[in-house]
Protein backbone atom coordinates (compact mmCIF):
# COMPACT_ATOMS: atom_id res chain seq x y z
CA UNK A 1 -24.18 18.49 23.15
CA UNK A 2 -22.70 21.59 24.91
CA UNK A 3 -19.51 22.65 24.32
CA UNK A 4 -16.85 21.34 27.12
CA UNK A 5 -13.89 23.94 28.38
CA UNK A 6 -10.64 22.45 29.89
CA UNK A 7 -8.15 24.43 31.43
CA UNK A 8 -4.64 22.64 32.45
CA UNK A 9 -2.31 24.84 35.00
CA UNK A 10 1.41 24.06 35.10
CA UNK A 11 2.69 24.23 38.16
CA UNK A 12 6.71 25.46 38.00
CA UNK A 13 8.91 25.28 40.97
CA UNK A 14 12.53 23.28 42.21
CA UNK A 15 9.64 20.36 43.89
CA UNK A 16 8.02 20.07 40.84
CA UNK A 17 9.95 16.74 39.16
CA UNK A 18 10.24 16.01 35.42
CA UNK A 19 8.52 12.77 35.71
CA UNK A 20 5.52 15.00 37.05
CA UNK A 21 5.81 17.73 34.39
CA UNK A 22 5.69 14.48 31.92
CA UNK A 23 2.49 13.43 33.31
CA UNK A 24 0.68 16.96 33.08
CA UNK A 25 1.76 17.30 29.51
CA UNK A 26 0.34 13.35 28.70
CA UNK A 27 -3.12 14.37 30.32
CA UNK A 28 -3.17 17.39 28.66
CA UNK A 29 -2.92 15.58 25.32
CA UNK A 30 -5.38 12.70 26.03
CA UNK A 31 -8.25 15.67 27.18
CA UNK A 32 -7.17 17.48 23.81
CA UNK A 33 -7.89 14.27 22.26
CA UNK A 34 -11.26 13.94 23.98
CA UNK A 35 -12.67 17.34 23.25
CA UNK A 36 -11.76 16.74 19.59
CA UNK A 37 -13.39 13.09 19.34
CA UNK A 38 -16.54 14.69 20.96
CA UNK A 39 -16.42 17.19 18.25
CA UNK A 40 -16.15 14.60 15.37
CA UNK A 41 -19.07 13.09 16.76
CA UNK A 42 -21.09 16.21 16.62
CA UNK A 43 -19.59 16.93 12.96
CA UNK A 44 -19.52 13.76 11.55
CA UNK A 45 -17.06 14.06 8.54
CA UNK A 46 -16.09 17.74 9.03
CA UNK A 47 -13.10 18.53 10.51
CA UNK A 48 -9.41 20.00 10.58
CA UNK A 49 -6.26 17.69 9.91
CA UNK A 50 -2.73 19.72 10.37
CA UNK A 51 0.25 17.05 8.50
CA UNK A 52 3.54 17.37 8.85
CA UNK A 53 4.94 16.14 5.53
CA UNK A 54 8.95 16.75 4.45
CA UNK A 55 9.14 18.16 1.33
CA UNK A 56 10.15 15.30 -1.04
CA UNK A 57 6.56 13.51 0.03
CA UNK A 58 4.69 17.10 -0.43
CA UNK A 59 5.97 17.41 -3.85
CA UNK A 60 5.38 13.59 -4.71
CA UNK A 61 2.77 11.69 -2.79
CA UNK A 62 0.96 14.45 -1.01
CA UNK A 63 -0.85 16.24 -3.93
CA UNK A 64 -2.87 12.52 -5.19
CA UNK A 65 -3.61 11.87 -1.84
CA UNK A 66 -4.85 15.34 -0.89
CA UNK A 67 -7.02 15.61 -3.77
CA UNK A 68 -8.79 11.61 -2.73
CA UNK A 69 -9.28 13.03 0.66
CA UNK A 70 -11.06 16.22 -0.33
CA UNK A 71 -13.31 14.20 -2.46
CA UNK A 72 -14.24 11.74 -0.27
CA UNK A 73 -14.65 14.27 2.77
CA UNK A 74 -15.53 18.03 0.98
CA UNK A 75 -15.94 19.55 4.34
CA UNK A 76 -12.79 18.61 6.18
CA UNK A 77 -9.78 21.64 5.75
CA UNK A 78 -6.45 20.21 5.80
CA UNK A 79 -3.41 21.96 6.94
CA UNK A 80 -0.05 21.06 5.49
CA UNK A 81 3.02 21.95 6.96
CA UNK A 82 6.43 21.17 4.75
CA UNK A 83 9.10 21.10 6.94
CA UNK A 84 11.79 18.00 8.03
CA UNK A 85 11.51 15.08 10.50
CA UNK A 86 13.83 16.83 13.05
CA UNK A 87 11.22 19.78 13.16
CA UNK A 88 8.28 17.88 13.10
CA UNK A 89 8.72 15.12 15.65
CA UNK A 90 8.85 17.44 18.28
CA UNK A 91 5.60 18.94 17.68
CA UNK A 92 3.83 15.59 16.73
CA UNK A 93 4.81 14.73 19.90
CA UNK A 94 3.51 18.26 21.60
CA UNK A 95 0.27 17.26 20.01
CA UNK A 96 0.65 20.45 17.31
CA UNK A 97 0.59 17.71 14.39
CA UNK A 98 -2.17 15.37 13.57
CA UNK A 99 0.32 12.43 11.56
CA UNK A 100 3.51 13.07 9.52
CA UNK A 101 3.74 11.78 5.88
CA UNK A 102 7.84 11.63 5.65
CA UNK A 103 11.15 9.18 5.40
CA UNK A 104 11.14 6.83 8.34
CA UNK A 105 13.70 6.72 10.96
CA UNK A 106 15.41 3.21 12.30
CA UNK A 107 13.98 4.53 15.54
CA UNK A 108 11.20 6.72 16.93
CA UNK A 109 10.65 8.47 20.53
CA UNK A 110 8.88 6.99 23.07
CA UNK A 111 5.49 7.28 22.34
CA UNK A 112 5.08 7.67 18.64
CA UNK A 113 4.47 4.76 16.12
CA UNK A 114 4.82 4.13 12.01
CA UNK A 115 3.56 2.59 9.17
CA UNK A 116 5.61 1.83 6.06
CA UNK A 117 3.60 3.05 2.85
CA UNK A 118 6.41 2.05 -0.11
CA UNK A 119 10.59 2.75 -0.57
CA UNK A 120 12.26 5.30 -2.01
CA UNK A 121 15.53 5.70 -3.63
CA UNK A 122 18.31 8.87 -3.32
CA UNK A 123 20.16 9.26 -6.55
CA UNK A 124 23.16 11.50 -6.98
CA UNK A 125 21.63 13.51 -10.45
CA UNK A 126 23.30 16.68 -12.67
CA UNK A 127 22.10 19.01 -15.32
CA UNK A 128 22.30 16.86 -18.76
CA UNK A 129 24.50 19.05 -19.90
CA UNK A 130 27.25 18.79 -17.20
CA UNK A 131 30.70 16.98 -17.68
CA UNK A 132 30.03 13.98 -15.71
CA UNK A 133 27.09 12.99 -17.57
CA UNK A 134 29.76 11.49 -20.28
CA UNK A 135 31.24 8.60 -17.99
CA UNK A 136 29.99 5.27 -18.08
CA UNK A 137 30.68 5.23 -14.07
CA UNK A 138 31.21 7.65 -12.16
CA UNK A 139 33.21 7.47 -8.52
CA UNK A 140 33.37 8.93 -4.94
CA UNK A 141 36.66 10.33 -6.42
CA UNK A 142 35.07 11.98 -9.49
CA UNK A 143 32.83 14.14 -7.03
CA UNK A 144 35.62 15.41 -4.49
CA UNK A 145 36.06 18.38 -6.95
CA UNK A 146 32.71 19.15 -7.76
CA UNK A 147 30.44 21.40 -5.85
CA UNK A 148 26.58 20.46 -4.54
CA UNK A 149 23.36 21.85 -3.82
CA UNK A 150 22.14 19.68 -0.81
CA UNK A 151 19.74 20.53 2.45
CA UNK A 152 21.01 21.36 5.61
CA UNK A 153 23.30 19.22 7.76
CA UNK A 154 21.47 18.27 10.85
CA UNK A 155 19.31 15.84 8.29
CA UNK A 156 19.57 12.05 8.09
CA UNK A 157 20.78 11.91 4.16
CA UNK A 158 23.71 15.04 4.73
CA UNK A 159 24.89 12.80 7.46
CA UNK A 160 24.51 9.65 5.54
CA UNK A 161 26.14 11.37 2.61
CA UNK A 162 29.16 12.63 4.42
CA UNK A 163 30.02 9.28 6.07
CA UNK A 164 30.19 8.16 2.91
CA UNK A 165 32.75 10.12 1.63
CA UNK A 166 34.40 10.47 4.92
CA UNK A 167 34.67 6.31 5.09
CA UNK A 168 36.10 6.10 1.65
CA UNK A 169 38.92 8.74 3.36
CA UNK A 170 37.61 11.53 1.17
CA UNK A 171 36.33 14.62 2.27
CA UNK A 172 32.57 15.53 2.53
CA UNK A 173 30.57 17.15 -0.74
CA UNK A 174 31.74 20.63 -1.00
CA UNK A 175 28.04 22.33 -0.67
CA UNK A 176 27.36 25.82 -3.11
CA UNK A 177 23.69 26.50 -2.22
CA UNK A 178 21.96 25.10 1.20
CA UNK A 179 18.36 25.01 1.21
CA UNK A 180 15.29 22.81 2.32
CA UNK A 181 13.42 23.49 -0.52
CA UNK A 182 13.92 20.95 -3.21
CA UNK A 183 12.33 22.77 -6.05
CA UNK A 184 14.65 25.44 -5.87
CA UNK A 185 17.78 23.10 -5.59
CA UNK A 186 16.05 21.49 -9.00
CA UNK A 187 15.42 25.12 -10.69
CA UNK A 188 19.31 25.99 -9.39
CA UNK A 189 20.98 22.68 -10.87
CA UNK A 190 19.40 23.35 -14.37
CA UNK A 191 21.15 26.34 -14.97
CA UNK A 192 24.68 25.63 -13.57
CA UNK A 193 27.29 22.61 -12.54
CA UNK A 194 26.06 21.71 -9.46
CA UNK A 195 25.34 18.06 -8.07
CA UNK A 196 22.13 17.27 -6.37
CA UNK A 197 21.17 14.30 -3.72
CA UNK A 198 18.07 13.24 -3.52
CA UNK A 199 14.47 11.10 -4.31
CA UNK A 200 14.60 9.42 -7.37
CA UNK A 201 10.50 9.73 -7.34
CA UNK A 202 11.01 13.59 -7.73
CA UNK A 203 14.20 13.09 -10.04
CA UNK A 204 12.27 11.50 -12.91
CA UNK A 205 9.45 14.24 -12.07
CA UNK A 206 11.42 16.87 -12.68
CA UNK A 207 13.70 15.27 -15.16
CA UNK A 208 12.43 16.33 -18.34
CA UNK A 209 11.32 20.26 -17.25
CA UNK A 210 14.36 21.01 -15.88
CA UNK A 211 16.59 19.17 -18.03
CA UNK A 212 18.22 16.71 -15.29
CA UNK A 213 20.13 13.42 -15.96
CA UNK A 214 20.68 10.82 -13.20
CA UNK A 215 24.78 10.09 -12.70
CA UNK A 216 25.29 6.10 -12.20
CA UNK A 217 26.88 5.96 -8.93
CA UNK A 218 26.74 3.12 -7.16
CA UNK A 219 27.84 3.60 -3.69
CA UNK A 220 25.55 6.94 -3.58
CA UNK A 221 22.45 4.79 -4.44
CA UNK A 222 20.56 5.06 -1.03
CA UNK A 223 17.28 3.51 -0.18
CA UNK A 224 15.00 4.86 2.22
CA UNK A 225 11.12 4.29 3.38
CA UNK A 226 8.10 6.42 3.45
CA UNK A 227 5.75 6.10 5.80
CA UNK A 228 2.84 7.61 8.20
CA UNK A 229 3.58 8.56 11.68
CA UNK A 230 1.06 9.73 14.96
CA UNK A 231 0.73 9.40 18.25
CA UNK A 232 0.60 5.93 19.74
CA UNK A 233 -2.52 5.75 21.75
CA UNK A 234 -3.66 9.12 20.50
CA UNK A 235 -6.89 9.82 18.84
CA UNK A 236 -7.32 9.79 15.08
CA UNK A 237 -10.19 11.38 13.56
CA UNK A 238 -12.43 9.97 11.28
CA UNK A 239 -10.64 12.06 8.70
CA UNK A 240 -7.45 11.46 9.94
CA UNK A 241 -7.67 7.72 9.23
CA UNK A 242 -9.17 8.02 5.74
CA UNK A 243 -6.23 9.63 5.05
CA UNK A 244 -4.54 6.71 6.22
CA UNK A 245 -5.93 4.64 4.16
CA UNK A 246 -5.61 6.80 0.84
CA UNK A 247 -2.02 7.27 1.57
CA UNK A 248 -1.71 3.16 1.42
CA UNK A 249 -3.74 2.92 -1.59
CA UNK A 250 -1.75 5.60 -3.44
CA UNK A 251 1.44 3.75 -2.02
CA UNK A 252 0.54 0.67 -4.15
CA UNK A 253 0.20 2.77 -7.05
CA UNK A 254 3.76 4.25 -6.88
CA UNK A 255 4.85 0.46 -5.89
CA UNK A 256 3.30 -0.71 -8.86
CA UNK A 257 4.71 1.72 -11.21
CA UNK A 258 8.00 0.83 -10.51
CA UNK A 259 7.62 -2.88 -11.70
């Protein structure tokens, strides 16, 4: 089968409306998704998957799942990008993404669609060796003097977080280090007195190497679901929906290991 060449030119100007632009940039998308289906056809089960996944699923779900895919389909190259759901719905929708492997949101865009895989848990945690770690219980009011190492504050759980000291008429976490990368928030709190927010999945994997210890506190014990989410409508590749189905399988597994 030959090879098939589109070309899409975007007209600009003041008589141009938004609800046209919209429809140029939906056919656009639906004959990106047709070139690529006729490709799969021609390559069976080779191809190219590009995931958005945040960075508490890359860390925890993402490796098991990546290493089932490649042995199922050798020949298909996956791209992973680690970034946030703020980031990546955006260029899901742009057609940039293939399917994000993340939290879910109450809500979604127009257009886009989920699948819950298992839940999650954030846990407030400390080095063992901090101060805090002695108490039986520890409160919202224990906390107002410490100092955290949390992500930054356009996401979901900073928000969450702060409304939760805010509604108990205390003021939000006083943050130390700001960073999207988890890892080095873990490698940071294992050195110093710093408080941490986040997964308990990756908590009790990085528990014992960096010396961690999870502080009981009950109103910061927040649980939130992972899921899969694509285009509604759009084309999924062969590949694309094995990986699907691994990331449901491995799902049960983490469900499982938590009864």
């Amino acid at each position: 089968m030959g090879q098939i060449w589109l070309q899409i030119t975007l007209i600009s100007g003041s008589d141009f409306g938004a609800n046209q632009q919209l429809h140029v940039r939906e056919l656009r998308l639906s004959l990106q998704d047709v070139a690529r289906e006729i490709a799969d056809l021609n390559q069976g089960r080779v191809g190219y998957l590009h995931i958005g996944a945040g960075p508490i699923t890359a860390e925890h779900l993402l490796p098991a799942v990546l290493v089932a895919t490649l042995k199922d389909a050798p020949k298909v190259t996956v791209r992973i990008s680690v970034s946030d759901s703020d980031l990546m719905i955006p260029a899901l929708r742009n057609g940039e993404l293939d399917l994000i492997v993340n939290f879910l949101r109450a809500s979604l865009p127009e257009g886009l669609v989920q699948e819950h895989l298992y839940d999650d848990e954030f846990v407030v945690f400390v080095s063992a060796d901090h101060r805090l770690t002695t108490l039986k219980r520890v409160t919202l009011a224990d906390l107002t003097q410490e100092r955290w190492a949390l992500s930054e504050p356009t996401l979901l759980y900073r928000q969450w977080l702060n409304r939760k000291f805010q509604d108990s008429g205390m003021p939000p976490p006083r943050v130390a280090v700001e960073t999207r990368s988890v890892r080095l928030r873990l490698q940071t709190l294992a050195s110093s007195n710093l408080v941490d927010f986040t997964s308990r999945h990756v908590f009790r994997q990085a528990a014992q190497q960096f010396g961690l210890k999870e502080l009981p506190v009950k109103e910061l014990v927040w649980r939130r679901p992972v899921g899969v989410i694509y285009r509604e409508g759009g084309y999924l590749s062969p590949a694309a929906k094995r990986l699907i189905e691994i990331l449901k399988t491995t799902a049960k597994e983490i469900a499982a290991e938590k009864r």
